[in-house]
Protein backbone atom coordinates (compact mmCIF):
# COMPACT_ATOMS: atom_id res chain seq x y z
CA UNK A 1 -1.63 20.28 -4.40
CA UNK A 2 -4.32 17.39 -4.14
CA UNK A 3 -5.05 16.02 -1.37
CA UNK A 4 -5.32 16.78 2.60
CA UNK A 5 -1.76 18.57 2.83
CA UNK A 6 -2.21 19.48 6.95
CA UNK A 7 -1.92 16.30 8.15
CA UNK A 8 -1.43 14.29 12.33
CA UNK A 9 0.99 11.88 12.34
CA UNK A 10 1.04 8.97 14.23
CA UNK A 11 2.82 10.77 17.12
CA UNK A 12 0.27 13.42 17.14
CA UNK A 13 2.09 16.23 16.02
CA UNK A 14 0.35 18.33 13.11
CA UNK A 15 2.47 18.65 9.63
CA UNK A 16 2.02 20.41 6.07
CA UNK A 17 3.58 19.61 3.17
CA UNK A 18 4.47 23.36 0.67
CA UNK A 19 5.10 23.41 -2.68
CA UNK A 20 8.31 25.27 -3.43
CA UNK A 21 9.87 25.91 -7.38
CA UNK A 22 10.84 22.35 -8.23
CA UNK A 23 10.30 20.72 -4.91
CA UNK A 24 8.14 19.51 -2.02
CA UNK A 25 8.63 21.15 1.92
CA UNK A 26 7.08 19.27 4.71
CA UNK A 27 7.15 21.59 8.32
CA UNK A 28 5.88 20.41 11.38
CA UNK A 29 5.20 20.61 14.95
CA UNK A 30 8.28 20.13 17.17
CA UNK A 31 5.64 18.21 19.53
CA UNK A 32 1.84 18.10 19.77
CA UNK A 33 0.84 21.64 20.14
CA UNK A 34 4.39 23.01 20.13
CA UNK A 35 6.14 25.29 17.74
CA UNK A 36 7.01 24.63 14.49
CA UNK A 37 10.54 23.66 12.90
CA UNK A 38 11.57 25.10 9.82
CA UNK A 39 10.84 23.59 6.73
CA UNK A 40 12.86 20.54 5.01
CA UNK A 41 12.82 19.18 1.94
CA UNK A 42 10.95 16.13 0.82
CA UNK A 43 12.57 13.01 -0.93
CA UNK A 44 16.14 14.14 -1.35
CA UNK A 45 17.25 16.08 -4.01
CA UNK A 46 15.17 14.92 -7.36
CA UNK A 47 13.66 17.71 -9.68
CA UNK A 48 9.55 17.45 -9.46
CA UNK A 49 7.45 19.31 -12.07
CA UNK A 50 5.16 21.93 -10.01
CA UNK A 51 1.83 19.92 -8.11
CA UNK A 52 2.13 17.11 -6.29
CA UNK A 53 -0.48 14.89 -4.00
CA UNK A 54 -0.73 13.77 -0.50
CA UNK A 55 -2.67 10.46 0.90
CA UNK A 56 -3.01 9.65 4.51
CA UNK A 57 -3.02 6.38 6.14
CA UNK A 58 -5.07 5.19 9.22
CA UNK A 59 -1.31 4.23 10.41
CA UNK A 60 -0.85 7.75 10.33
CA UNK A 61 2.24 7.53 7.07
CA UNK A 62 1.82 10.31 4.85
CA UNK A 63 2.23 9.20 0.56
CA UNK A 64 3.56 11.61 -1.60
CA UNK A 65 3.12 11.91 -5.29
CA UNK A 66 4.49 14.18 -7.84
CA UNK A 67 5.50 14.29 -11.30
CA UNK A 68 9.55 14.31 -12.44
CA UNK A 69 10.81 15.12 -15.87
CA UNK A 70 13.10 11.79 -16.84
CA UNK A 71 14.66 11.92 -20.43
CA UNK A 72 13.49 15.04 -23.02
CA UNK A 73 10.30 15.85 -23.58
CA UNK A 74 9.27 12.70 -20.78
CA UNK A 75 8.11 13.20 -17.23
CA UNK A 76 7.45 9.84 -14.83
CA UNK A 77 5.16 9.14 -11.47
CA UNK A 78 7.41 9.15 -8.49
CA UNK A 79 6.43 8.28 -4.66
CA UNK A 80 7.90 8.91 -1.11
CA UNK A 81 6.55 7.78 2.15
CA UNK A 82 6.96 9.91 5.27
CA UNK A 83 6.94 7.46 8.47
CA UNK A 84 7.30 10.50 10.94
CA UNK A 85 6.74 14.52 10.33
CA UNK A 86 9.93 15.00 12.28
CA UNK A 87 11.89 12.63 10.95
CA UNK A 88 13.41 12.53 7.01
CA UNK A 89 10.66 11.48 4.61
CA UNK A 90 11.92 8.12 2.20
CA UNK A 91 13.84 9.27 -1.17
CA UNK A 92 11.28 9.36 -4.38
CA UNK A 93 10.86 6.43 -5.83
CA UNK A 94 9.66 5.70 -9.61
CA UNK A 95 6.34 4.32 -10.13
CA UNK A 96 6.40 4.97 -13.86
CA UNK A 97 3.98 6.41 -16.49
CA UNK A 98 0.20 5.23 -17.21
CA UNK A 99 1.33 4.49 -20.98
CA UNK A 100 4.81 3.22 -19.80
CA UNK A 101 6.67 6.72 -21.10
CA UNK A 102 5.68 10.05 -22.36
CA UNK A 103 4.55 13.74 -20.95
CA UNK A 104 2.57 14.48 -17.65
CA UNK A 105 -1.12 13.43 -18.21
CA UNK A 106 -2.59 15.01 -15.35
CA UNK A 107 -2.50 15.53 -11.38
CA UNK A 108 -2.15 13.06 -9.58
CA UNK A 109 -4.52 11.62 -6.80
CA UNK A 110 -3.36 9.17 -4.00
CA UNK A 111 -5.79 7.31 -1.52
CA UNK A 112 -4.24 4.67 1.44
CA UNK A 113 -6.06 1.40 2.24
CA UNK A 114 -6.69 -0.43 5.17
CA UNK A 115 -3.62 -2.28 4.72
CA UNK A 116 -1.55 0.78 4.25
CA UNK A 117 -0.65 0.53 0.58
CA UNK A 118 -1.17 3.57 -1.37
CA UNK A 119 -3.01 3.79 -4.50
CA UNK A 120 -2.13 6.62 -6.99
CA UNK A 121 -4.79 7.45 -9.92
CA UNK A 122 -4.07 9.63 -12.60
CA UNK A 123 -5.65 10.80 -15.88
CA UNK A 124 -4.42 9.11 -19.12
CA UNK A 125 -3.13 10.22 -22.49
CA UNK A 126 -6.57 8.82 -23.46
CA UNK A 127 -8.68 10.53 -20.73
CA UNK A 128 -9.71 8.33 -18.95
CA UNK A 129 -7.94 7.40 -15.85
CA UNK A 130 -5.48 4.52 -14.88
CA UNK A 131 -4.23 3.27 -11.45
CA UNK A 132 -1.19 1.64 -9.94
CA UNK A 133 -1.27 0.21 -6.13
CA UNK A 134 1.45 -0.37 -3.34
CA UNK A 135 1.63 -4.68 -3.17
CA UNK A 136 1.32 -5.90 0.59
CA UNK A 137 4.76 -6.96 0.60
CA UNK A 138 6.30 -4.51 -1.39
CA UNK A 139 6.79 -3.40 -4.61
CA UNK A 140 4.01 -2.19 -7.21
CA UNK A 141 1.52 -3.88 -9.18
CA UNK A 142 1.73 -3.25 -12.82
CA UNK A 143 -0.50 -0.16 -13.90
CA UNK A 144 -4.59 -0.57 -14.56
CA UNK A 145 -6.66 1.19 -16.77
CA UNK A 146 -10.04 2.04 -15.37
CA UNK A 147 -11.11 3.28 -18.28
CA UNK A 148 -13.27 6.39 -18.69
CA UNK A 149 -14.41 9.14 -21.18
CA UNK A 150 -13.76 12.68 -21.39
CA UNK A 151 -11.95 12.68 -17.72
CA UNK A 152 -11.20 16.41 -16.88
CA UNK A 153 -8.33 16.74 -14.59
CA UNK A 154 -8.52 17.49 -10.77
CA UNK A 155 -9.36 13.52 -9.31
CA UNK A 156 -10.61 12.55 -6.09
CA UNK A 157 -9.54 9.77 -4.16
CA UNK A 158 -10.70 9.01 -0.90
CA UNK A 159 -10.38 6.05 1.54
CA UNK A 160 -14.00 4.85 3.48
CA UNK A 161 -14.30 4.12 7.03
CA UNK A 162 -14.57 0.71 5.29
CA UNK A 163 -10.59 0.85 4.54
CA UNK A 164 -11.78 0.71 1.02
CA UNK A 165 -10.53 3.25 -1.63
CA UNK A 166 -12.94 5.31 -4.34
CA UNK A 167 -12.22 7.85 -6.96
CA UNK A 168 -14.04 10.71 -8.22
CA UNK A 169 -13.57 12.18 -11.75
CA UNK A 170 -15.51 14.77 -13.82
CA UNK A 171 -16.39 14.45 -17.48
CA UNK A 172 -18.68 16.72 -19.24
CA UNK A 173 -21.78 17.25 -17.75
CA UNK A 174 -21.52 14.58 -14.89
CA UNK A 175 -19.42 12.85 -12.11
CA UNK A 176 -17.79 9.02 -12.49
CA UNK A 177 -17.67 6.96 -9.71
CA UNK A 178 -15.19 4.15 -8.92
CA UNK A 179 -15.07 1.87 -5.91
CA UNK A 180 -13.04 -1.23 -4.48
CA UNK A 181 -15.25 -3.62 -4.04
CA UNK A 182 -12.59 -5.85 -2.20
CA UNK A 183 -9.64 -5.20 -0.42
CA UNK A 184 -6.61 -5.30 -2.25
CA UNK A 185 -8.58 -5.28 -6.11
CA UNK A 186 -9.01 -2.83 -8.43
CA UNK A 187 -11.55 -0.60 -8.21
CA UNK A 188 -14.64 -0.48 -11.12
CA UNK A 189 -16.38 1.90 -12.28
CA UNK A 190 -19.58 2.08 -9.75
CA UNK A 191 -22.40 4.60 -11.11
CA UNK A 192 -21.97 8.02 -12.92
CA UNK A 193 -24.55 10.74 -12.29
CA UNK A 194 -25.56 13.75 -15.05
CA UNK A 195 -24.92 17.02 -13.19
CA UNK A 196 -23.22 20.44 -14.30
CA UNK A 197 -20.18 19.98 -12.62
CA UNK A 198 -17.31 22.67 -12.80
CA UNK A 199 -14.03 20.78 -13.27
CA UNK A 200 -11.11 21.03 -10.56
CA UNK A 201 -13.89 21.65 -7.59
CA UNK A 202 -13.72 18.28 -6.48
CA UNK A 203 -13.20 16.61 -2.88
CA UNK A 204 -14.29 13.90 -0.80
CA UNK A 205 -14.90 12.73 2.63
CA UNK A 206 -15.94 9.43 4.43
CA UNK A 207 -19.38 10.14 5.91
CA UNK A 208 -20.31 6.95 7.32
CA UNK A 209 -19.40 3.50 7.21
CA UNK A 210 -21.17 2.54 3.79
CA UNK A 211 -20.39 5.03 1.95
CA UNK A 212 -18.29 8.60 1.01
CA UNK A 213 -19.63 11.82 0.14
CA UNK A 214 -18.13 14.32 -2.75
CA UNK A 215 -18.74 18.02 -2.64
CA UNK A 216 -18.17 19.67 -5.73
CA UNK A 217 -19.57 23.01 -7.50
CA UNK A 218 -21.62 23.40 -10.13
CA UNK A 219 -21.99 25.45 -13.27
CA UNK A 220 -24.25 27.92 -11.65
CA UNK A 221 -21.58 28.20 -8.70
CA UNK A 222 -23.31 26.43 -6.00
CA UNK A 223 -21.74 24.26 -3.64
CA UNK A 224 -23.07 20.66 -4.12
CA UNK A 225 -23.04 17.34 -1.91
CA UNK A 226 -23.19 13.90 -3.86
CA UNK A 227 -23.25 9.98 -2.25
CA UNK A 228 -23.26 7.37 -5.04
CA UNK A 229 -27.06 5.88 -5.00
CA UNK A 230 -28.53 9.48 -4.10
CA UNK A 231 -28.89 12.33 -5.85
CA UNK A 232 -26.87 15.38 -6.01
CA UNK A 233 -27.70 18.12 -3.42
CA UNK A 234 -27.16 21.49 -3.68
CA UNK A 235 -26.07 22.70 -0.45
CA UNK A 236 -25.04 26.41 -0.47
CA UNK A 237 -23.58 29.33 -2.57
CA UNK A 238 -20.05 28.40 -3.14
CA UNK A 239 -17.65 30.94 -1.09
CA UNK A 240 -15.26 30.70 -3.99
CA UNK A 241 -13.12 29.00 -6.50
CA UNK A 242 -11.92 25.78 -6.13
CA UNK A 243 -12.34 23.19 -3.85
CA UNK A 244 -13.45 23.07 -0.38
CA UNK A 245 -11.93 21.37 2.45
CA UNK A 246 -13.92 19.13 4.52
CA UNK A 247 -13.42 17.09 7.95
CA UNK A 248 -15.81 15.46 10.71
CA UNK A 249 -15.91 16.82 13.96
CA UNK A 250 -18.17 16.91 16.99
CA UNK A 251 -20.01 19.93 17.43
CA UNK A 252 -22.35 20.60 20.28
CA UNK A 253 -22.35 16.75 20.95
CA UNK A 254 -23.49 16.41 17.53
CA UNK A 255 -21.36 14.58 14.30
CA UNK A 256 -20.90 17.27 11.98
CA UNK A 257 -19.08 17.87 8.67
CA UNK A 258 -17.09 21.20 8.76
CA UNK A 259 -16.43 22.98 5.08
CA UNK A 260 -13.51 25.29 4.73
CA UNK A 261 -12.95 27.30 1.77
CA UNK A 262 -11.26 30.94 0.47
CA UNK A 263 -14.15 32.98 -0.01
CA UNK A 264 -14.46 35.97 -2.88
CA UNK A 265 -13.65 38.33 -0.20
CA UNK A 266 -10.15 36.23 0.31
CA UNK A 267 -10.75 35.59 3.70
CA UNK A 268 -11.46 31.66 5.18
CA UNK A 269 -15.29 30.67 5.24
CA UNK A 270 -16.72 27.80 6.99
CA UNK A 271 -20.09 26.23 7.32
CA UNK A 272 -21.20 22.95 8.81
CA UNK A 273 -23.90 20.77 9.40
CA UNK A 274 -24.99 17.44 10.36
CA UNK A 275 -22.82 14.63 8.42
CA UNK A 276 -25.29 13.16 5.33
CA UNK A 277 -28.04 15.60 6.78
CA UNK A 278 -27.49 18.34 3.94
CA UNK A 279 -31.30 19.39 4.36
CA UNK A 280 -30.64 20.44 7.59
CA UNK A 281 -28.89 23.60 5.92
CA UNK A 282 -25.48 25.18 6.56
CA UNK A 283 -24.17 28.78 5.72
CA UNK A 284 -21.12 30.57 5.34
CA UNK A 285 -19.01 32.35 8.32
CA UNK A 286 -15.97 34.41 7.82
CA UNK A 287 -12.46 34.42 9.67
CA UNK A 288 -9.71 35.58 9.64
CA UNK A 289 -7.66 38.20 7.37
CA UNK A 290 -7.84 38.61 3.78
CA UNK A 291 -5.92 36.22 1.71
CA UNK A 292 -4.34 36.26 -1.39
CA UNK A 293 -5.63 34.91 -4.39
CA UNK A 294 -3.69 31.33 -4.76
CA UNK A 295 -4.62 30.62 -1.03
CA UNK A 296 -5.99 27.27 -0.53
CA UNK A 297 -7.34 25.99 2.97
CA UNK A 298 -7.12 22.61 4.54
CA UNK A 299 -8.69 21.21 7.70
CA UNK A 300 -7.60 18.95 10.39
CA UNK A 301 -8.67 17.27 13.88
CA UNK A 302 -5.29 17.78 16.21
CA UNK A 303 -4.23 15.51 18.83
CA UNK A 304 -7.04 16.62 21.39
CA UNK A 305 -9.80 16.11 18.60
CA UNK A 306 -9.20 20.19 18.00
CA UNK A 307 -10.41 21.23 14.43
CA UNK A 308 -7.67 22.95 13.27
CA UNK A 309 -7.38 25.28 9.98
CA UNK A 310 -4.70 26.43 7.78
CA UNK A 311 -4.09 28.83 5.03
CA UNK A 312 -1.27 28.33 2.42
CA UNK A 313 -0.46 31.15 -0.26
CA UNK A 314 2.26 30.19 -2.06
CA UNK A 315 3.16 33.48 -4.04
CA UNK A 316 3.40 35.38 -0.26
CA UNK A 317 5.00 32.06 1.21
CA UNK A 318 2.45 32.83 3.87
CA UNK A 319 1.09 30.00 6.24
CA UNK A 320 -1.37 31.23 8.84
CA UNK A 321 -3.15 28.59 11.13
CA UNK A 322 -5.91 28.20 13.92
CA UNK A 323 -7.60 25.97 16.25
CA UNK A 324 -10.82 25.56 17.67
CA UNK A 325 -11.49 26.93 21.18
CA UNK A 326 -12.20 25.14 23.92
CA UNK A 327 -15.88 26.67 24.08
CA UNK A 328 -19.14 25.27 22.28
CA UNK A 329 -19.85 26.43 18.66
CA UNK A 330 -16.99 27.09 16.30
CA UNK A 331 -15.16 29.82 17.79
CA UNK A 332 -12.01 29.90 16.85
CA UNK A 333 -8.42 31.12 18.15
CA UNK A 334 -6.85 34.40 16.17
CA UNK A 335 -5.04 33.57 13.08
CA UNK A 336 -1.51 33.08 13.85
CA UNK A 337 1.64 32.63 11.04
CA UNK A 338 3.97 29.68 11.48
């Protein structure tokens, strides 16, 4: 999965969306804080290839992306929008292939502007990595290339409090950088930094209203923070493998950024600290029970502004979740499966 797969609709009520063999499961709350419903499936009744991404709209729609074989030895781009979490997401929907036909390239990333369109980015049979974007009125524009070198897979897109979308790639030795520069155009490439980044550790978050922040980890397995026009930061030991989830929250009356991710123990660590104010320090805290090993973590705020925290292991088809308290620091409620 790629993307922020616990999401809050627009009515409030908190949904994930599970891989499962050749499909996609979405299961949410049967009201703000209520129980959950059992799972559905996504899109009707098309075969997807394994992986799939998930953007999220200010509007609160949820845009799916996944792979699909098509003919022999061919696999196309297909996309779904869910309007509701309780209600039936739209069927897939071909978007095509970034050289018109052929294999699967790469994961896909998805990002939702201002304007609600969704804009899906995907490594190329070339490596580097080509767009295509929702049109205002409907439809999709033909597919870009951004161009780009050496682009490993694992991309991350990300919308700014501008409404703006970026992407994030890794190449060897450094990070690439492109950004919309209007609404509605492409986006270019904006800067690449050197750094020893390990590929498939990438996320980002909007951290203010000029700009968005990407933690990845490096070679020598540190966690590290990185806002085009700065440097890199190294921030902390990485817990573990893989990327971390971030959110913004309010913490002692103070804006912080809260990191979630499975730690080599297998159980959940977090750490924040003050959003852009990495020198300020954070460090790891453990929760909950151990995990198993293809557990991924994913962070939300719930309808009362609650920073809420799930676990997904596919292999034990185990989803465990928990919310803040109601108390100041980060304590949070006992791990509970849904």
């Amino acid at each position: 999965m790629n993307g922020d797969w616990l999401l809050r609709g627009r009515d409030g009520r908190l949904s994930v969306y599970l891989p499962s063999g050749d499909a996609v499961l979405c299961r949410a709350e049967r009201g703000p804080g209520r129980p959950w419903g059992a799972p559905r499936r996504i899109g009707g009744d098309q075969r997807l290839h394994p992986g799939f991404a998930v953007g999220h709209g200010a509007d609160g729609y949820a845009h799916l992306v996944a792979w699909r074989p098509t003919v022999k030895g061919e696999s196309g781009l297909v996309h779904s929008t869910h309007y509701r979490p309780h209600l039936a997401a739209l069927d897939w929907q071909p978007i095509g292939h970034p050289a018109k036909k052929g294999e699967v390239t790469g994961a896909p990333a998805v990002a939702v502007d201002a304007q609600g369109r969704a804009h899906v980015f995907v490594r190329n049979r070339g490596r580097g990595v080509s767009m295509v974007a929702q049109k205002e009125k409907g439809g999709w524009d033909p597919w870009r290339d951004l161009k780009g070198r050496l682009v490993e897979d694992g991309l991350a897109a990300v919308t700014g409090e501008s409404g703006r979308v970026e992407v994030y790639a890794a190449v060897p030795g450094g990070i690439v950088h492109w950004r919309q520069e209007e609404a509605g155009k492409p986006p270019v490439l904006a800067e690449t930094v050197e750094t020893p980044v390990r590929p498939g550790t990438l996320a980002a978050l909007a951290t203010s209203p000029e700009s968005t922040t990407l933690y990845y980890t490096d070679e020598a397995g540190d966690l590290c923070a990185w806002r085009p026009g700065d440097r890199p930061y190294t921030l902390l030991p990485s817990a573990g493998p893989g990327p971390v989830a971030a959110v913004r929250c309010e913490l002692d009356g103070h804006d912080c950024t809260l990191l979630a991710q499975r730690s080599a123990s297998g159980r959940v660590a977090f750490a924040a600290y003050p959003t852009q104010d990495e020198p300020a320090g954070a460090w790891w805290t453990e929760s909950g029970p151990q995990l198993p090993a293809d557990a991924t973590v994913a962070l939300v705020r719930d309808e009362d502004d609650r920073v809420t925290a799930a676990s997904l292991s596919p292999s034990a088809g185990q989803l465990l979740l928990t919310r803040r308290k109601d108390e100041e620091g980060l304590a949070l409620e006992a791990w509970r499966e849904i």
